[in-house]
N, C-alpha and C. Protein backbone atom coordinates (compact mmCIF):
# COMPACT_ATOMS: atom_id res chain seq x y z
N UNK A 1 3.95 1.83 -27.42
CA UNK A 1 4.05 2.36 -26.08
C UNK A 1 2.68 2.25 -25.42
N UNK A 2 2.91 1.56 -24.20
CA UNK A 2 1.00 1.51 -23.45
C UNK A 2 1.22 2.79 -22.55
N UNK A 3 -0.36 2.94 -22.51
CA UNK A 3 -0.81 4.31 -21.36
C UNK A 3 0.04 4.76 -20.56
N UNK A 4 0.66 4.19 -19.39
CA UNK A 4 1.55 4.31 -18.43
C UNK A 4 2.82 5.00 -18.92
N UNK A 5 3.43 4.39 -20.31
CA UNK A 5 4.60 5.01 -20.46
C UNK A 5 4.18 5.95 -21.42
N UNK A 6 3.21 6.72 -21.81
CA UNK A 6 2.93 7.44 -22.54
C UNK A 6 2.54 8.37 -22.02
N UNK A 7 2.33 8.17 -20.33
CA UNK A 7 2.24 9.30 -19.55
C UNK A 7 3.34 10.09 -18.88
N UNK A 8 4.01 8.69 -18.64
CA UNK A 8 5.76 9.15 -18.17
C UNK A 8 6.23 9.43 -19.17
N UNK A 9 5.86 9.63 -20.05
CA UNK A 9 7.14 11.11 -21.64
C UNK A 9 6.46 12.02 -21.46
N UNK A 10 4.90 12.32 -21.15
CA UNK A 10 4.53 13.32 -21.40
C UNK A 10 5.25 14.28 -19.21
N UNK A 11 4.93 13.35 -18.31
CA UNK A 11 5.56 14.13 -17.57
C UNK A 11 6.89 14.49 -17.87
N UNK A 12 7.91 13.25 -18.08
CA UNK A 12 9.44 13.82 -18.62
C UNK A 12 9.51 15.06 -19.48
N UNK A 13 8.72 15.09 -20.68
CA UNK A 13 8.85 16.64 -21.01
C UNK A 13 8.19 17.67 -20.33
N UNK A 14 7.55 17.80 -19.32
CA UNK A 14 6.74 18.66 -18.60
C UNK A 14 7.70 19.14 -17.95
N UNK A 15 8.45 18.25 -17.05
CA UNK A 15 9.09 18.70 -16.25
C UNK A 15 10.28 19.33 -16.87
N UNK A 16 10.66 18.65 -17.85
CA UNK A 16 11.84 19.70 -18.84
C UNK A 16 11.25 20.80 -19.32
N UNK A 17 10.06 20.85 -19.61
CA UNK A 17 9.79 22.47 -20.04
C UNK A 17 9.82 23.84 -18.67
N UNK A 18 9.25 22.60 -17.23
CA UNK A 18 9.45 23.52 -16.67
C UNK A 18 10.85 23.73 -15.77
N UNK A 19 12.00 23.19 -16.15
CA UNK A 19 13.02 23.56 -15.70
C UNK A 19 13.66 24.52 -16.53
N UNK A 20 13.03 25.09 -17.83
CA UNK A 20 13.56 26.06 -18.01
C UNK A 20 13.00 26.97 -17.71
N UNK A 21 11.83 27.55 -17.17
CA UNK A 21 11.28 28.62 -15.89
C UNK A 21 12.20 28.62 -14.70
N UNK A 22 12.41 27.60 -14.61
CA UNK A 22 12.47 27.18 -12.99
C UNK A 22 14.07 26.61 -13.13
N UNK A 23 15.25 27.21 -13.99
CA UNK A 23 16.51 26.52 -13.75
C UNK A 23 17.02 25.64 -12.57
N UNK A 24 16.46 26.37 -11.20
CA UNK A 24 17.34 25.29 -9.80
C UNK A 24 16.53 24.16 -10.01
N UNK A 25 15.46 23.81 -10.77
CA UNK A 25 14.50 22.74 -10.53
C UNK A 25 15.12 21.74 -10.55
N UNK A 26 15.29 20.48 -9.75
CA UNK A 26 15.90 19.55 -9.18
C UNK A 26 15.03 18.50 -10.65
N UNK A 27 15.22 18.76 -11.53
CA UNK A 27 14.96 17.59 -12.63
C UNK A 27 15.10 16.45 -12.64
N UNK A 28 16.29 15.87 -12.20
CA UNK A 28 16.48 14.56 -12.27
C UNK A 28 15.58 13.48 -11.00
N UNK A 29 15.62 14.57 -9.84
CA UNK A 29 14.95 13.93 -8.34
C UNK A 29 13.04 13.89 -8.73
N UNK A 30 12.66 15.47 -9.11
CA UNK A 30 11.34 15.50 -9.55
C UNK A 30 10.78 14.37 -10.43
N UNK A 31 11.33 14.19 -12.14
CA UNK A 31 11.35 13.17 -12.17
C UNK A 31 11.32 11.83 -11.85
N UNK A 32 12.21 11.80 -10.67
CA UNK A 32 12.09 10.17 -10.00
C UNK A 32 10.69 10.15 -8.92
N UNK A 33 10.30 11.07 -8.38
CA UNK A 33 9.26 11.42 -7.48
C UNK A 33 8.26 11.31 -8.34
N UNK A 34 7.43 11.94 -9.37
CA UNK A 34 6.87 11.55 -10.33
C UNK A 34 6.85 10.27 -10.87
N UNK A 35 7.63 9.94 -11.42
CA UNK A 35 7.83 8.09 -11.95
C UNK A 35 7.72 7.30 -10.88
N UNK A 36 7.93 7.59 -9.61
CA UNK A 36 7.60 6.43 -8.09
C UNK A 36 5.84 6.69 -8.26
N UNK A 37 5.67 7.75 -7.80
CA UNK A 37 4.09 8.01 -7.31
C UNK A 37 3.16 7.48 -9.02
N UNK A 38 3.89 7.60 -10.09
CA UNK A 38 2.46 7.06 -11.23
C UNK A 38 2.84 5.55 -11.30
N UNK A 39 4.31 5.26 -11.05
CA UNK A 39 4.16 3.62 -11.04
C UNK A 39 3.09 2.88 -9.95
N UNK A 40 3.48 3.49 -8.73
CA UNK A 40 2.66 3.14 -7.67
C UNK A 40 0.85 3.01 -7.65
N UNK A 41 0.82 4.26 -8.16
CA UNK A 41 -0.85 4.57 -8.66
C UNK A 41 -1.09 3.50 -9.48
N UNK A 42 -0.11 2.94 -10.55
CA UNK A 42 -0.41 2.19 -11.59
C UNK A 42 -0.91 0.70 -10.75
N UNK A 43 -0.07 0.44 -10.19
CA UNK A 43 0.26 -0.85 -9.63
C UNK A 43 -0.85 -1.38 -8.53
N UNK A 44 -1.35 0.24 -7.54
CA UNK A 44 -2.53 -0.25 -6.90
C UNK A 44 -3.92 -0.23 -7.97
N UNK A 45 -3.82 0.05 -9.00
CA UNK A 45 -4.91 0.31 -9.81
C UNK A 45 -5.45 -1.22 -10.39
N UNK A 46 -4.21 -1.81 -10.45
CA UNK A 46 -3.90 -3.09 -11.62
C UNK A 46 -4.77 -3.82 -9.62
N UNK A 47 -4.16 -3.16 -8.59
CA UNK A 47 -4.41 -4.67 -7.54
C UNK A 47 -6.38 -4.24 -7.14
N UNK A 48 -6.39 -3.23 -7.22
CA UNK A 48 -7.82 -2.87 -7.33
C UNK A 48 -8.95 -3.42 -7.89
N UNK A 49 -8.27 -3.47 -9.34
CA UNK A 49 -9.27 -4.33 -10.25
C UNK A 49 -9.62 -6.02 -10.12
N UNK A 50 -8.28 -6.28 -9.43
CA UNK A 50 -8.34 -7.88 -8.74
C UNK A 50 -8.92 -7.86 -7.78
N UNK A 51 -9.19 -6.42 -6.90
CA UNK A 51 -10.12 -7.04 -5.30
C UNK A 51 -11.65 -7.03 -5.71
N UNK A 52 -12.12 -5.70 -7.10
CA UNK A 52 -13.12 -5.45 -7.53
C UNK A 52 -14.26 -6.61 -7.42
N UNK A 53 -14.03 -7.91 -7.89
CA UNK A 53 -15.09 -8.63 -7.71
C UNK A 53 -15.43 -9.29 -6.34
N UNK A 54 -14.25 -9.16 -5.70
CA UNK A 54 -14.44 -9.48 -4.24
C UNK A 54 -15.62 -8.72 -3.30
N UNK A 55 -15.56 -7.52 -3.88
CA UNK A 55 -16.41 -6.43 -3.45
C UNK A 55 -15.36 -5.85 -2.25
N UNK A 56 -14.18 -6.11 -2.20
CA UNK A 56 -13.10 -4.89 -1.59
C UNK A 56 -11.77 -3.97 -2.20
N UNK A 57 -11.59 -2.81 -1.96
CA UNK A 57 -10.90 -1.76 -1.97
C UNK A 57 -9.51 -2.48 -1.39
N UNK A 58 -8.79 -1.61 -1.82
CA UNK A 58 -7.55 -1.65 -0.99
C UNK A 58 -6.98 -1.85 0.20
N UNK A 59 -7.87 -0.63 0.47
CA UNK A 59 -7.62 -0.30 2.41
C UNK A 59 -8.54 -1.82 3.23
N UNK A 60 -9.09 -2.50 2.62
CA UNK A 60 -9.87 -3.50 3.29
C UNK A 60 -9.27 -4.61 3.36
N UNK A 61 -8.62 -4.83 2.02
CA UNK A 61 -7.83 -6.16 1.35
C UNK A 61 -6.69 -5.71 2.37
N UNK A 62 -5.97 -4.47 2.79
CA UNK A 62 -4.38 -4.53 3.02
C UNK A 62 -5.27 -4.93 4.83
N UNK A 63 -6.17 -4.33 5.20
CA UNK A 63 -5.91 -4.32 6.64
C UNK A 63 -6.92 -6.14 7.17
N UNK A 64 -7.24 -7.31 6.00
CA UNK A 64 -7.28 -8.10 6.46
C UNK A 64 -5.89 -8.84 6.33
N UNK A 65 -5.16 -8.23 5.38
CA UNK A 65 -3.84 -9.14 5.37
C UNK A 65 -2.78 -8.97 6.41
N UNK A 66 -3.18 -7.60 6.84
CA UNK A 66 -2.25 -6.87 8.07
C UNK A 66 -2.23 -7.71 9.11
N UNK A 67 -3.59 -8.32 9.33
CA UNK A 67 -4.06 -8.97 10.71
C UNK A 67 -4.14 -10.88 10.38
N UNK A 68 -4.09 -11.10 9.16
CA UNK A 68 -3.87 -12.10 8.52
C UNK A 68 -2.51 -12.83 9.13
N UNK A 69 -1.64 -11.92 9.11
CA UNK A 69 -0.10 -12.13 8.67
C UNK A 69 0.39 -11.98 10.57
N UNK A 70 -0.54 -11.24 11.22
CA UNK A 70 0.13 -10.72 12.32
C UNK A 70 0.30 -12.23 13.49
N UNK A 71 0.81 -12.26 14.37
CA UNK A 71 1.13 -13.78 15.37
C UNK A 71 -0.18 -14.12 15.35
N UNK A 72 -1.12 -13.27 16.03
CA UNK A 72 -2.03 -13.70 16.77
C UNK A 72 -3.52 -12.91 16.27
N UNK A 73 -3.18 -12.54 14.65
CA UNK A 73 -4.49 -12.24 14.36
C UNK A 73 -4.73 -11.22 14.61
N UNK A 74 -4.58 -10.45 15.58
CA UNK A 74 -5.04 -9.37 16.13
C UNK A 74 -4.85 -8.42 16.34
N UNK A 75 -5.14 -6.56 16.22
CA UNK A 75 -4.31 -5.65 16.20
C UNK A 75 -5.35 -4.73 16.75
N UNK A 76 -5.03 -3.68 17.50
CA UNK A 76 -5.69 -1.72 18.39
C UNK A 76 -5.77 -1.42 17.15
N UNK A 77 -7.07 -0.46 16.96
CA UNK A 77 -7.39 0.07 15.75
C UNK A 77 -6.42 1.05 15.23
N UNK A 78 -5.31 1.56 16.11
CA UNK A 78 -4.60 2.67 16.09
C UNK A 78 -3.33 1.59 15.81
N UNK A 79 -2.96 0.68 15.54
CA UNK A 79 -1.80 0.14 15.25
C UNK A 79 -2.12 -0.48 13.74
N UNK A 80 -3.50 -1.06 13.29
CA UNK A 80 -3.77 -0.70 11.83
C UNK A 80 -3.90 0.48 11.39
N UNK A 81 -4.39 1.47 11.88
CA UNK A 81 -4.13 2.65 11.23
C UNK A 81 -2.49 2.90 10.81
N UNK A 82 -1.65 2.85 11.58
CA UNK A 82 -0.78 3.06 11.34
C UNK A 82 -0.23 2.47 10.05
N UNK A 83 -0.11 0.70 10.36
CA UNK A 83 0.77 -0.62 9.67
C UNK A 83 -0.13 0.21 8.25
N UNK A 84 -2.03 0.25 8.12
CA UNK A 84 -2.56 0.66 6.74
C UNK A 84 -2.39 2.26 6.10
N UNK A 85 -1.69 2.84 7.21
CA UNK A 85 -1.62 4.34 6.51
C UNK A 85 -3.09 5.17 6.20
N UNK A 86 -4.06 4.49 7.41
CA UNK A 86 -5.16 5.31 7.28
C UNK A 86 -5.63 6.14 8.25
N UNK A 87 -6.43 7.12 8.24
CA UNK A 87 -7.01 7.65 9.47
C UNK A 87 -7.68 7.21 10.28
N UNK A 88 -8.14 7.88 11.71
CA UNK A 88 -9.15 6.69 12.36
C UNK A 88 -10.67 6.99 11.64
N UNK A 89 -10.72 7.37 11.10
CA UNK A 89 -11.86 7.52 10.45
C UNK A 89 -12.11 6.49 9.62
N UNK A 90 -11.01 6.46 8.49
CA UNK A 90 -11.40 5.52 7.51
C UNK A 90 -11.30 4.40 8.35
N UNK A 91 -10.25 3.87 9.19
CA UNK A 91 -10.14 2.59 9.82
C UNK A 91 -11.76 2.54 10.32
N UNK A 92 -12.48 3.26 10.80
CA UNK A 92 -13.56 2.96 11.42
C UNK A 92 -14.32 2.24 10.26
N UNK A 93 -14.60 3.21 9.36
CA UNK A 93 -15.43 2.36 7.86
C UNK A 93 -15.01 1.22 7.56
N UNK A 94 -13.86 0.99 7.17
CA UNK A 94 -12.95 -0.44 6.73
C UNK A 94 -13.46 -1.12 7.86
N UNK A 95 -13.08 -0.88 9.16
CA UNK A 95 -13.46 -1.71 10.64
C UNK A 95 -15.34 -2.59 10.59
N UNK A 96 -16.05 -1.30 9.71
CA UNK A 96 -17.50 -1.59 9.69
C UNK A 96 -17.63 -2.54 8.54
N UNK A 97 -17.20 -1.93 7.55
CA UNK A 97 -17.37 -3.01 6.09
C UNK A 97 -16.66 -4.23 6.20
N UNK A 98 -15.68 -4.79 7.06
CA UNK A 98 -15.04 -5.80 6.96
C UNK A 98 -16.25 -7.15 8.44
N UNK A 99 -16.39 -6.07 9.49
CA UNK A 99 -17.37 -6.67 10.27
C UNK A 99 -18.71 -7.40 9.52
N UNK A 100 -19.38 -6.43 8.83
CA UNK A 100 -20.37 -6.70 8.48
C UNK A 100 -20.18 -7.68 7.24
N UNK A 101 -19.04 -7.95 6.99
CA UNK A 101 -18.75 -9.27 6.15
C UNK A 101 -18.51 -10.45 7.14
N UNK A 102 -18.19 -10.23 8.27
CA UNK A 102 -18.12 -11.45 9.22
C UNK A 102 -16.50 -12.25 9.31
N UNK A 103 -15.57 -10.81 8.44
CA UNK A 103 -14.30 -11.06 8.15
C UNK A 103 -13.41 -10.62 9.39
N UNK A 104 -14.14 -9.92 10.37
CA UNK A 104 -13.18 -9.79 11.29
C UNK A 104 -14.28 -9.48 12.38
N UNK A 105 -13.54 -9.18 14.19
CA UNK A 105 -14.52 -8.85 15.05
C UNK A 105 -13.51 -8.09 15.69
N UNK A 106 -14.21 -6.82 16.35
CA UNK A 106 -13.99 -6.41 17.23
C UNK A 106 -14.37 -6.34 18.91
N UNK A 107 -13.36 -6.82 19.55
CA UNK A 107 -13.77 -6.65 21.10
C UNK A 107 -12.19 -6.16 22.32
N UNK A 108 -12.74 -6.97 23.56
CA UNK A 108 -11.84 -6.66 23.96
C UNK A 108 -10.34 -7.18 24.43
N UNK A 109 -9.57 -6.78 25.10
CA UNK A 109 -7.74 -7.37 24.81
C UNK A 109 -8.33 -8.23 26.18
N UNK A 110 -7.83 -9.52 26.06
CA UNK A 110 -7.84 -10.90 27.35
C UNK A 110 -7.11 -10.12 28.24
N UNK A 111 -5.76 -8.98 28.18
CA UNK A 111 -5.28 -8.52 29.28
C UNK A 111 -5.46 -7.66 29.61
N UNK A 112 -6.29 -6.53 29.25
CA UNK A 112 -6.46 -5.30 29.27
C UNK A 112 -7.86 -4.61 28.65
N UNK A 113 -9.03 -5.60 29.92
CA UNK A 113 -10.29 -5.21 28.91
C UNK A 113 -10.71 -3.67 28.51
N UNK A 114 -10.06 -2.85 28.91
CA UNK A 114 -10.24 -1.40 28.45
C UNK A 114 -9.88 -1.04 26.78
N UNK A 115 -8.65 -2.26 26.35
CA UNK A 115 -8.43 -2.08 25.04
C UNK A 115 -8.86 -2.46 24.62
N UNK A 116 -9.26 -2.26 23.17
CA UNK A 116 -10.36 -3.16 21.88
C UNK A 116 -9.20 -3.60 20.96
N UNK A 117 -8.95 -4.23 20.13
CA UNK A 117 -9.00 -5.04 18.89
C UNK A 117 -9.20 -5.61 18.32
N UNK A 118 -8.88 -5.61 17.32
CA UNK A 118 -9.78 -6.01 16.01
C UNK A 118 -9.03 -7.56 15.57
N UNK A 119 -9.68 -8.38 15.52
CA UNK A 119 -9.27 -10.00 14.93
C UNK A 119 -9.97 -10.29 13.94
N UNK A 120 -8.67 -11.27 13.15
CA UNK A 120 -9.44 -11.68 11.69
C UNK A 120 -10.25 -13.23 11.91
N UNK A 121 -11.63 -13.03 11.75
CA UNK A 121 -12.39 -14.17 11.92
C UNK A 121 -11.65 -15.75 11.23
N UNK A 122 -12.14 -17.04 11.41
CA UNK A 122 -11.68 -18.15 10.51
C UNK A 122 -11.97 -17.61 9.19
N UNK A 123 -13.16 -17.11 8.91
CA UNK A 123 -13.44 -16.66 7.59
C UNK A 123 -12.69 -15.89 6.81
N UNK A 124 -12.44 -14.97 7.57
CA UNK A 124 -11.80 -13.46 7.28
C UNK A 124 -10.73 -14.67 6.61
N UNK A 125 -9.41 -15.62 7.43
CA UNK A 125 -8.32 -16.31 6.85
C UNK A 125 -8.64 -16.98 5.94
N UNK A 126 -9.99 -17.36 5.98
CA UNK A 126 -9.89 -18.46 4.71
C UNK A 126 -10.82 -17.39 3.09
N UNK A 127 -11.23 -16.22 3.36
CA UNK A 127 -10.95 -15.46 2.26
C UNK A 127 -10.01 -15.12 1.71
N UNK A 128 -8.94 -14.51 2.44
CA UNK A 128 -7.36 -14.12 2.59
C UNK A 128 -6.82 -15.26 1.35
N UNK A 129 -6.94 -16.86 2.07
CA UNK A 129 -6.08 -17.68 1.26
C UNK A 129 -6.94 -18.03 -0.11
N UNK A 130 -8.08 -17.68 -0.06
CA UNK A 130 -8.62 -17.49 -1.68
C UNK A 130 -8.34 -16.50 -2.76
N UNK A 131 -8.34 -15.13 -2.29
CA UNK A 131 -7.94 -14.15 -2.82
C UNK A 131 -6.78 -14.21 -3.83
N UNK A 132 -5.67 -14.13 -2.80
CA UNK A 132 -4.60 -13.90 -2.64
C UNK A 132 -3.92 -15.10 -3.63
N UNK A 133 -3.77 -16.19 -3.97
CA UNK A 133 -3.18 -16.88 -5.11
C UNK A 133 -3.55 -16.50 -6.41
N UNK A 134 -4.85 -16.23 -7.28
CA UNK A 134 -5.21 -15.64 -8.30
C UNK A 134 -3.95 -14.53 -8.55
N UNK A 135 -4.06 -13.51 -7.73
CA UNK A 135 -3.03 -12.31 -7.92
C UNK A 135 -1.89 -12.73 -8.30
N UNK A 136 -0.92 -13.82 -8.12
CA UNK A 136 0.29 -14.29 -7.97
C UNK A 136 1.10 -14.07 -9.30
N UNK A 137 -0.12 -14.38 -10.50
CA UNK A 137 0.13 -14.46 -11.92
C UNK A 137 0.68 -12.33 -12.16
N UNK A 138 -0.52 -11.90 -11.75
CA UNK A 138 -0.33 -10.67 -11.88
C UNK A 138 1.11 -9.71 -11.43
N UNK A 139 1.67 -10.41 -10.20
CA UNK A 139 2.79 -10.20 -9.33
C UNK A 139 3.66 -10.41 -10.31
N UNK A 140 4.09 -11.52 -10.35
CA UNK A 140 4.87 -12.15 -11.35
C UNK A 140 4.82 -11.36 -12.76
N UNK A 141 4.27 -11.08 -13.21
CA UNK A 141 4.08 -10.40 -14.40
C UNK A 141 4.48 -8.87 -14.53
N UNK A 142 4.23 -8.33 -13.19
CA UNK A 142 4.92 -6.87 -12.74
C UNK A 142 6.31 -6.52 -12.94
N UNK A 143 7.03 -8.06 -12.48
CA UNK A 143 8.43 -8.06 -12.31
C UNK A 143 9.07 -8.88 -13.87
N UNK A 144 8.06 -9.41 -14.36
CA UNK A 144 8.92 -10.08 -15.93
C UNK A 144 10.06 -8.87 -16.29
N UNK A 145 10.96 -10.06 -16.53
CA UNK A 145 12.47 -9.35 -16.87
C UNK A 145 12.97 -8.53 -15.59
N UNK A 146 12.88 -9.22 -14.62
CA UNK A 146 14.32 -8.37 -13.34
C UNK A 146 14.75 -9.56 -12.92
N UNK A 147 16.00 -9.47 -12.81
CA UNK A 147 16.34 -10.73 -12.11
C UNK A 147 16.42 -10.14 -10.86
N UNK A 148 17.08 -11.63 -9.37
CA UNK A 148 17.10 -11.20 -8.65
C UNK A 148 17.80 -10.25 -8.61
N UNK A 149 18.83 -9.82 -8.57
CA UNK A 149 19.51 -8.95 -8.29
C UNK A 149 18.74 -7.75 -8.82
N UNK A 150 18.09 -7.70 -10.10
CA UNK A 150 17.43 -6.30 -10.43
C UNK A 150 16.75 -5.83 -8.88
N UNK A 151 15.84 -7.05 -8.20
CA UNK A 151 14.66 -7.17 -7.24
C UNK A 151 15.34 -6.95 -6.32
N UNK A 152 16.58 -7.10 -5.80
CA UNK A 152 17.73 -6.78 -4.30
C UNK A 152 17.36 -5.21 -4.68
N UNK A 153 18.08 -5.17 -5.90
CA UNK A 153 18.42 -3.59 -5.92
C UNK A 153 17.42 -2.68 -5.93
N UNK A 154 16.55 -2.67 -6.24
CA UNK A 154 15.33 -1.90 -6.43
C UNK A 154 14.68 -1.82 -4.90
N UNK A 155 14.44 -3.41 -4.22
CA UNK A 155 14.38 -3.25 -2.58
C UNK A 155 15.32 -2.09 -1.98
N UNK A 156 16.34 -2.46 -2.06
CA UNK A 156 17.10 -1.44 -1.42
C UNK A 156 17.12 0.14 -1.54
N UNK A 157 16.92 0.42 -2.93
CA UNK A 157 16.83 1.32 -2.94
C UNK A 157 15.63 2.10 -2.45
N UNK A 158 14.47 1.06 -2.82
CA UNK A 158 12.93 2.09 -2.24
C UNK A 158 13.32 2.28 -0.92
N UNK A 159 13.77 1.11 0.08
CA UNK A 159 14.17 1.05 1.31
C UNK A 159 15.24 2.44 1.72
N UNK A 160 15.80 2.90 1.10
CA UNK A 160 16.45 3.58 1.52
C UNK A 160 15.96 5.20 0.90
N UNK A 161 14.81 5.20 0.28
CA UNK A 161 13.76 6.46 -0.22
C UNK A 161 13.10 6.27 0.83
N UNK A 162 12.16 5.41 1.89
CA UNK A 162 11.54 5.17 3.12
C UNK A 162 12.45 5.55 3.95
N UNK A 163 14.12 5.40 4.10
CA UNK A 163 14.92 6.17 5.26
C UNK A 163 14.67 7.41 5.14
N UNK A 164 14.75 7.99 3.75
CA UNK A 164 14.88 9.34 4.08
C UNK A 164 13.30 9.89 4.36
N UNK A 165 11.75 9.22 3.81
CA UNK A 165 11.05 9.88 3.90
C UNK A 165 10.38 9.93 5.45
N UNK A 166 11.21 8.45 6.31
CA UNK A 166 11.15 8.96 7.57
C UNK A 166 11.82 10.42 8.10
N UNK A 167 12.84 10.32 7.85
CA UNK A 167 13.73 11.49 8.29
C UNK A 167 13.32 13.00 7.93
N UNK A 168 12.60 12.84 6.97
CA UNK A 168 11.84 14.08 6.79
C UNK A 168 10.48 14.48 7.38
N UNK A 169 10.31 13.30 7.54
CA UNK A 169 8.52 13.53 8.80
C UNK A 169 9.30 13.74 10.42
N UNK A 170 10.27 13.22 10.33
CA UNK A 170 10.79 13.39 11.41
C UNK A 170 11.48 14.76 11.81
N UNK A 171 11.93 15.31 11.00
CA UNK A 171 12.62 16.56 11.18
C UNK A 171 11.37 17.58 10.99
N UNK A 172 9.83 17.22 10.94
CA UNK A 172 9.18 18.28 10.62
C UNK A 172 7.74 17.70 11.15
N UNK A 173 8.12 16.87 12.42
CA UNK A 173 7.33 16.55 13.48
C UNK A 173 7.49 17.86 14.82
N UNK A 174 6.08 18.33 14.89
CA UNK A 174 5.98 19.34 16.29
C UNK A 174 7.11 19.03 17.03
């Protein structure tokens, strides 16, 4: 058994010890909430160690690929915040550490010089397409043994854990 699943028995019995304190304890859901959030942890940990020699983090790697991937390159610091799930704070740091690599620039919108965004330099793309194939092996290796259909189903289902965890920010939005 490696680390990961030697952590998920030790939560599986945790949480069984504490459903007998706690009888209504929703065991089977807790469980799955637990096993999403340490797979996840696992998985950015494993993509971490691949940006490590790059000299970028996560939040740097996701918000040049954000703008990588986008039509036109370019995105309001408040619409990466969003797409990266960061604050404007951190976007500001990421915004500074990615500048001062010469991986992206910030200025202003051709239609609307009051707005700023942020564009991924030629560089910024042609780091992107260096990066990003190395990992592929690692990807691939995440999923050994699912077929497609394992990979439909598992989409769907996270997809439909994202319906509800909208619906719950939503029902408990001011």
């Amino acid at each position: 058994m490696n680390r990961l699943n030697d952590c998920i028995a030790m939560m599986e019995a945790g949480i069984e010890r504490m459903s007998q304190a706690l009888p209504r304890l929703p065991t089977a859901d807790a469980k799955l909430c637990r096993l999403t959030m340490m797979v996840g942890t696992s998985m950015q940990r494993g993509l971490e160690e691949k940006l490590a020699p790059h000299g970028l983090g996560h939040s740097e790697f996701l918000t040049l690929v954000i703008l990588y991937t986008h039509p036109d390159g370019s995105l309001s610091p408040g619409e990466l915040c969003d797409f990266a799930s960061q604050g404007a704070t951190n976007m500001t740091r990421i915004g500074n550490a990615l500048v001062k690599r010469g991986l992206i620039v910030r200025g202003a919108s051709e239609t609307d010089r009051r707005r700023v965004l942020i564009r991924i330099t030629p560089a910024g793309r042609r780091f992107v397409q260096k990066i990003l194939p190395p990992m592929f092996p690692h990807v691939d290796a995440m999923f050994a043994g699912f077929s497609d259909t394992d990979k439909r189903h598992l989409s769907r289902l996270l997809r439909k854990l994202a319906n509800n965890l909208d619906q719950l920010d939503a029902d408990t939005a001011p």
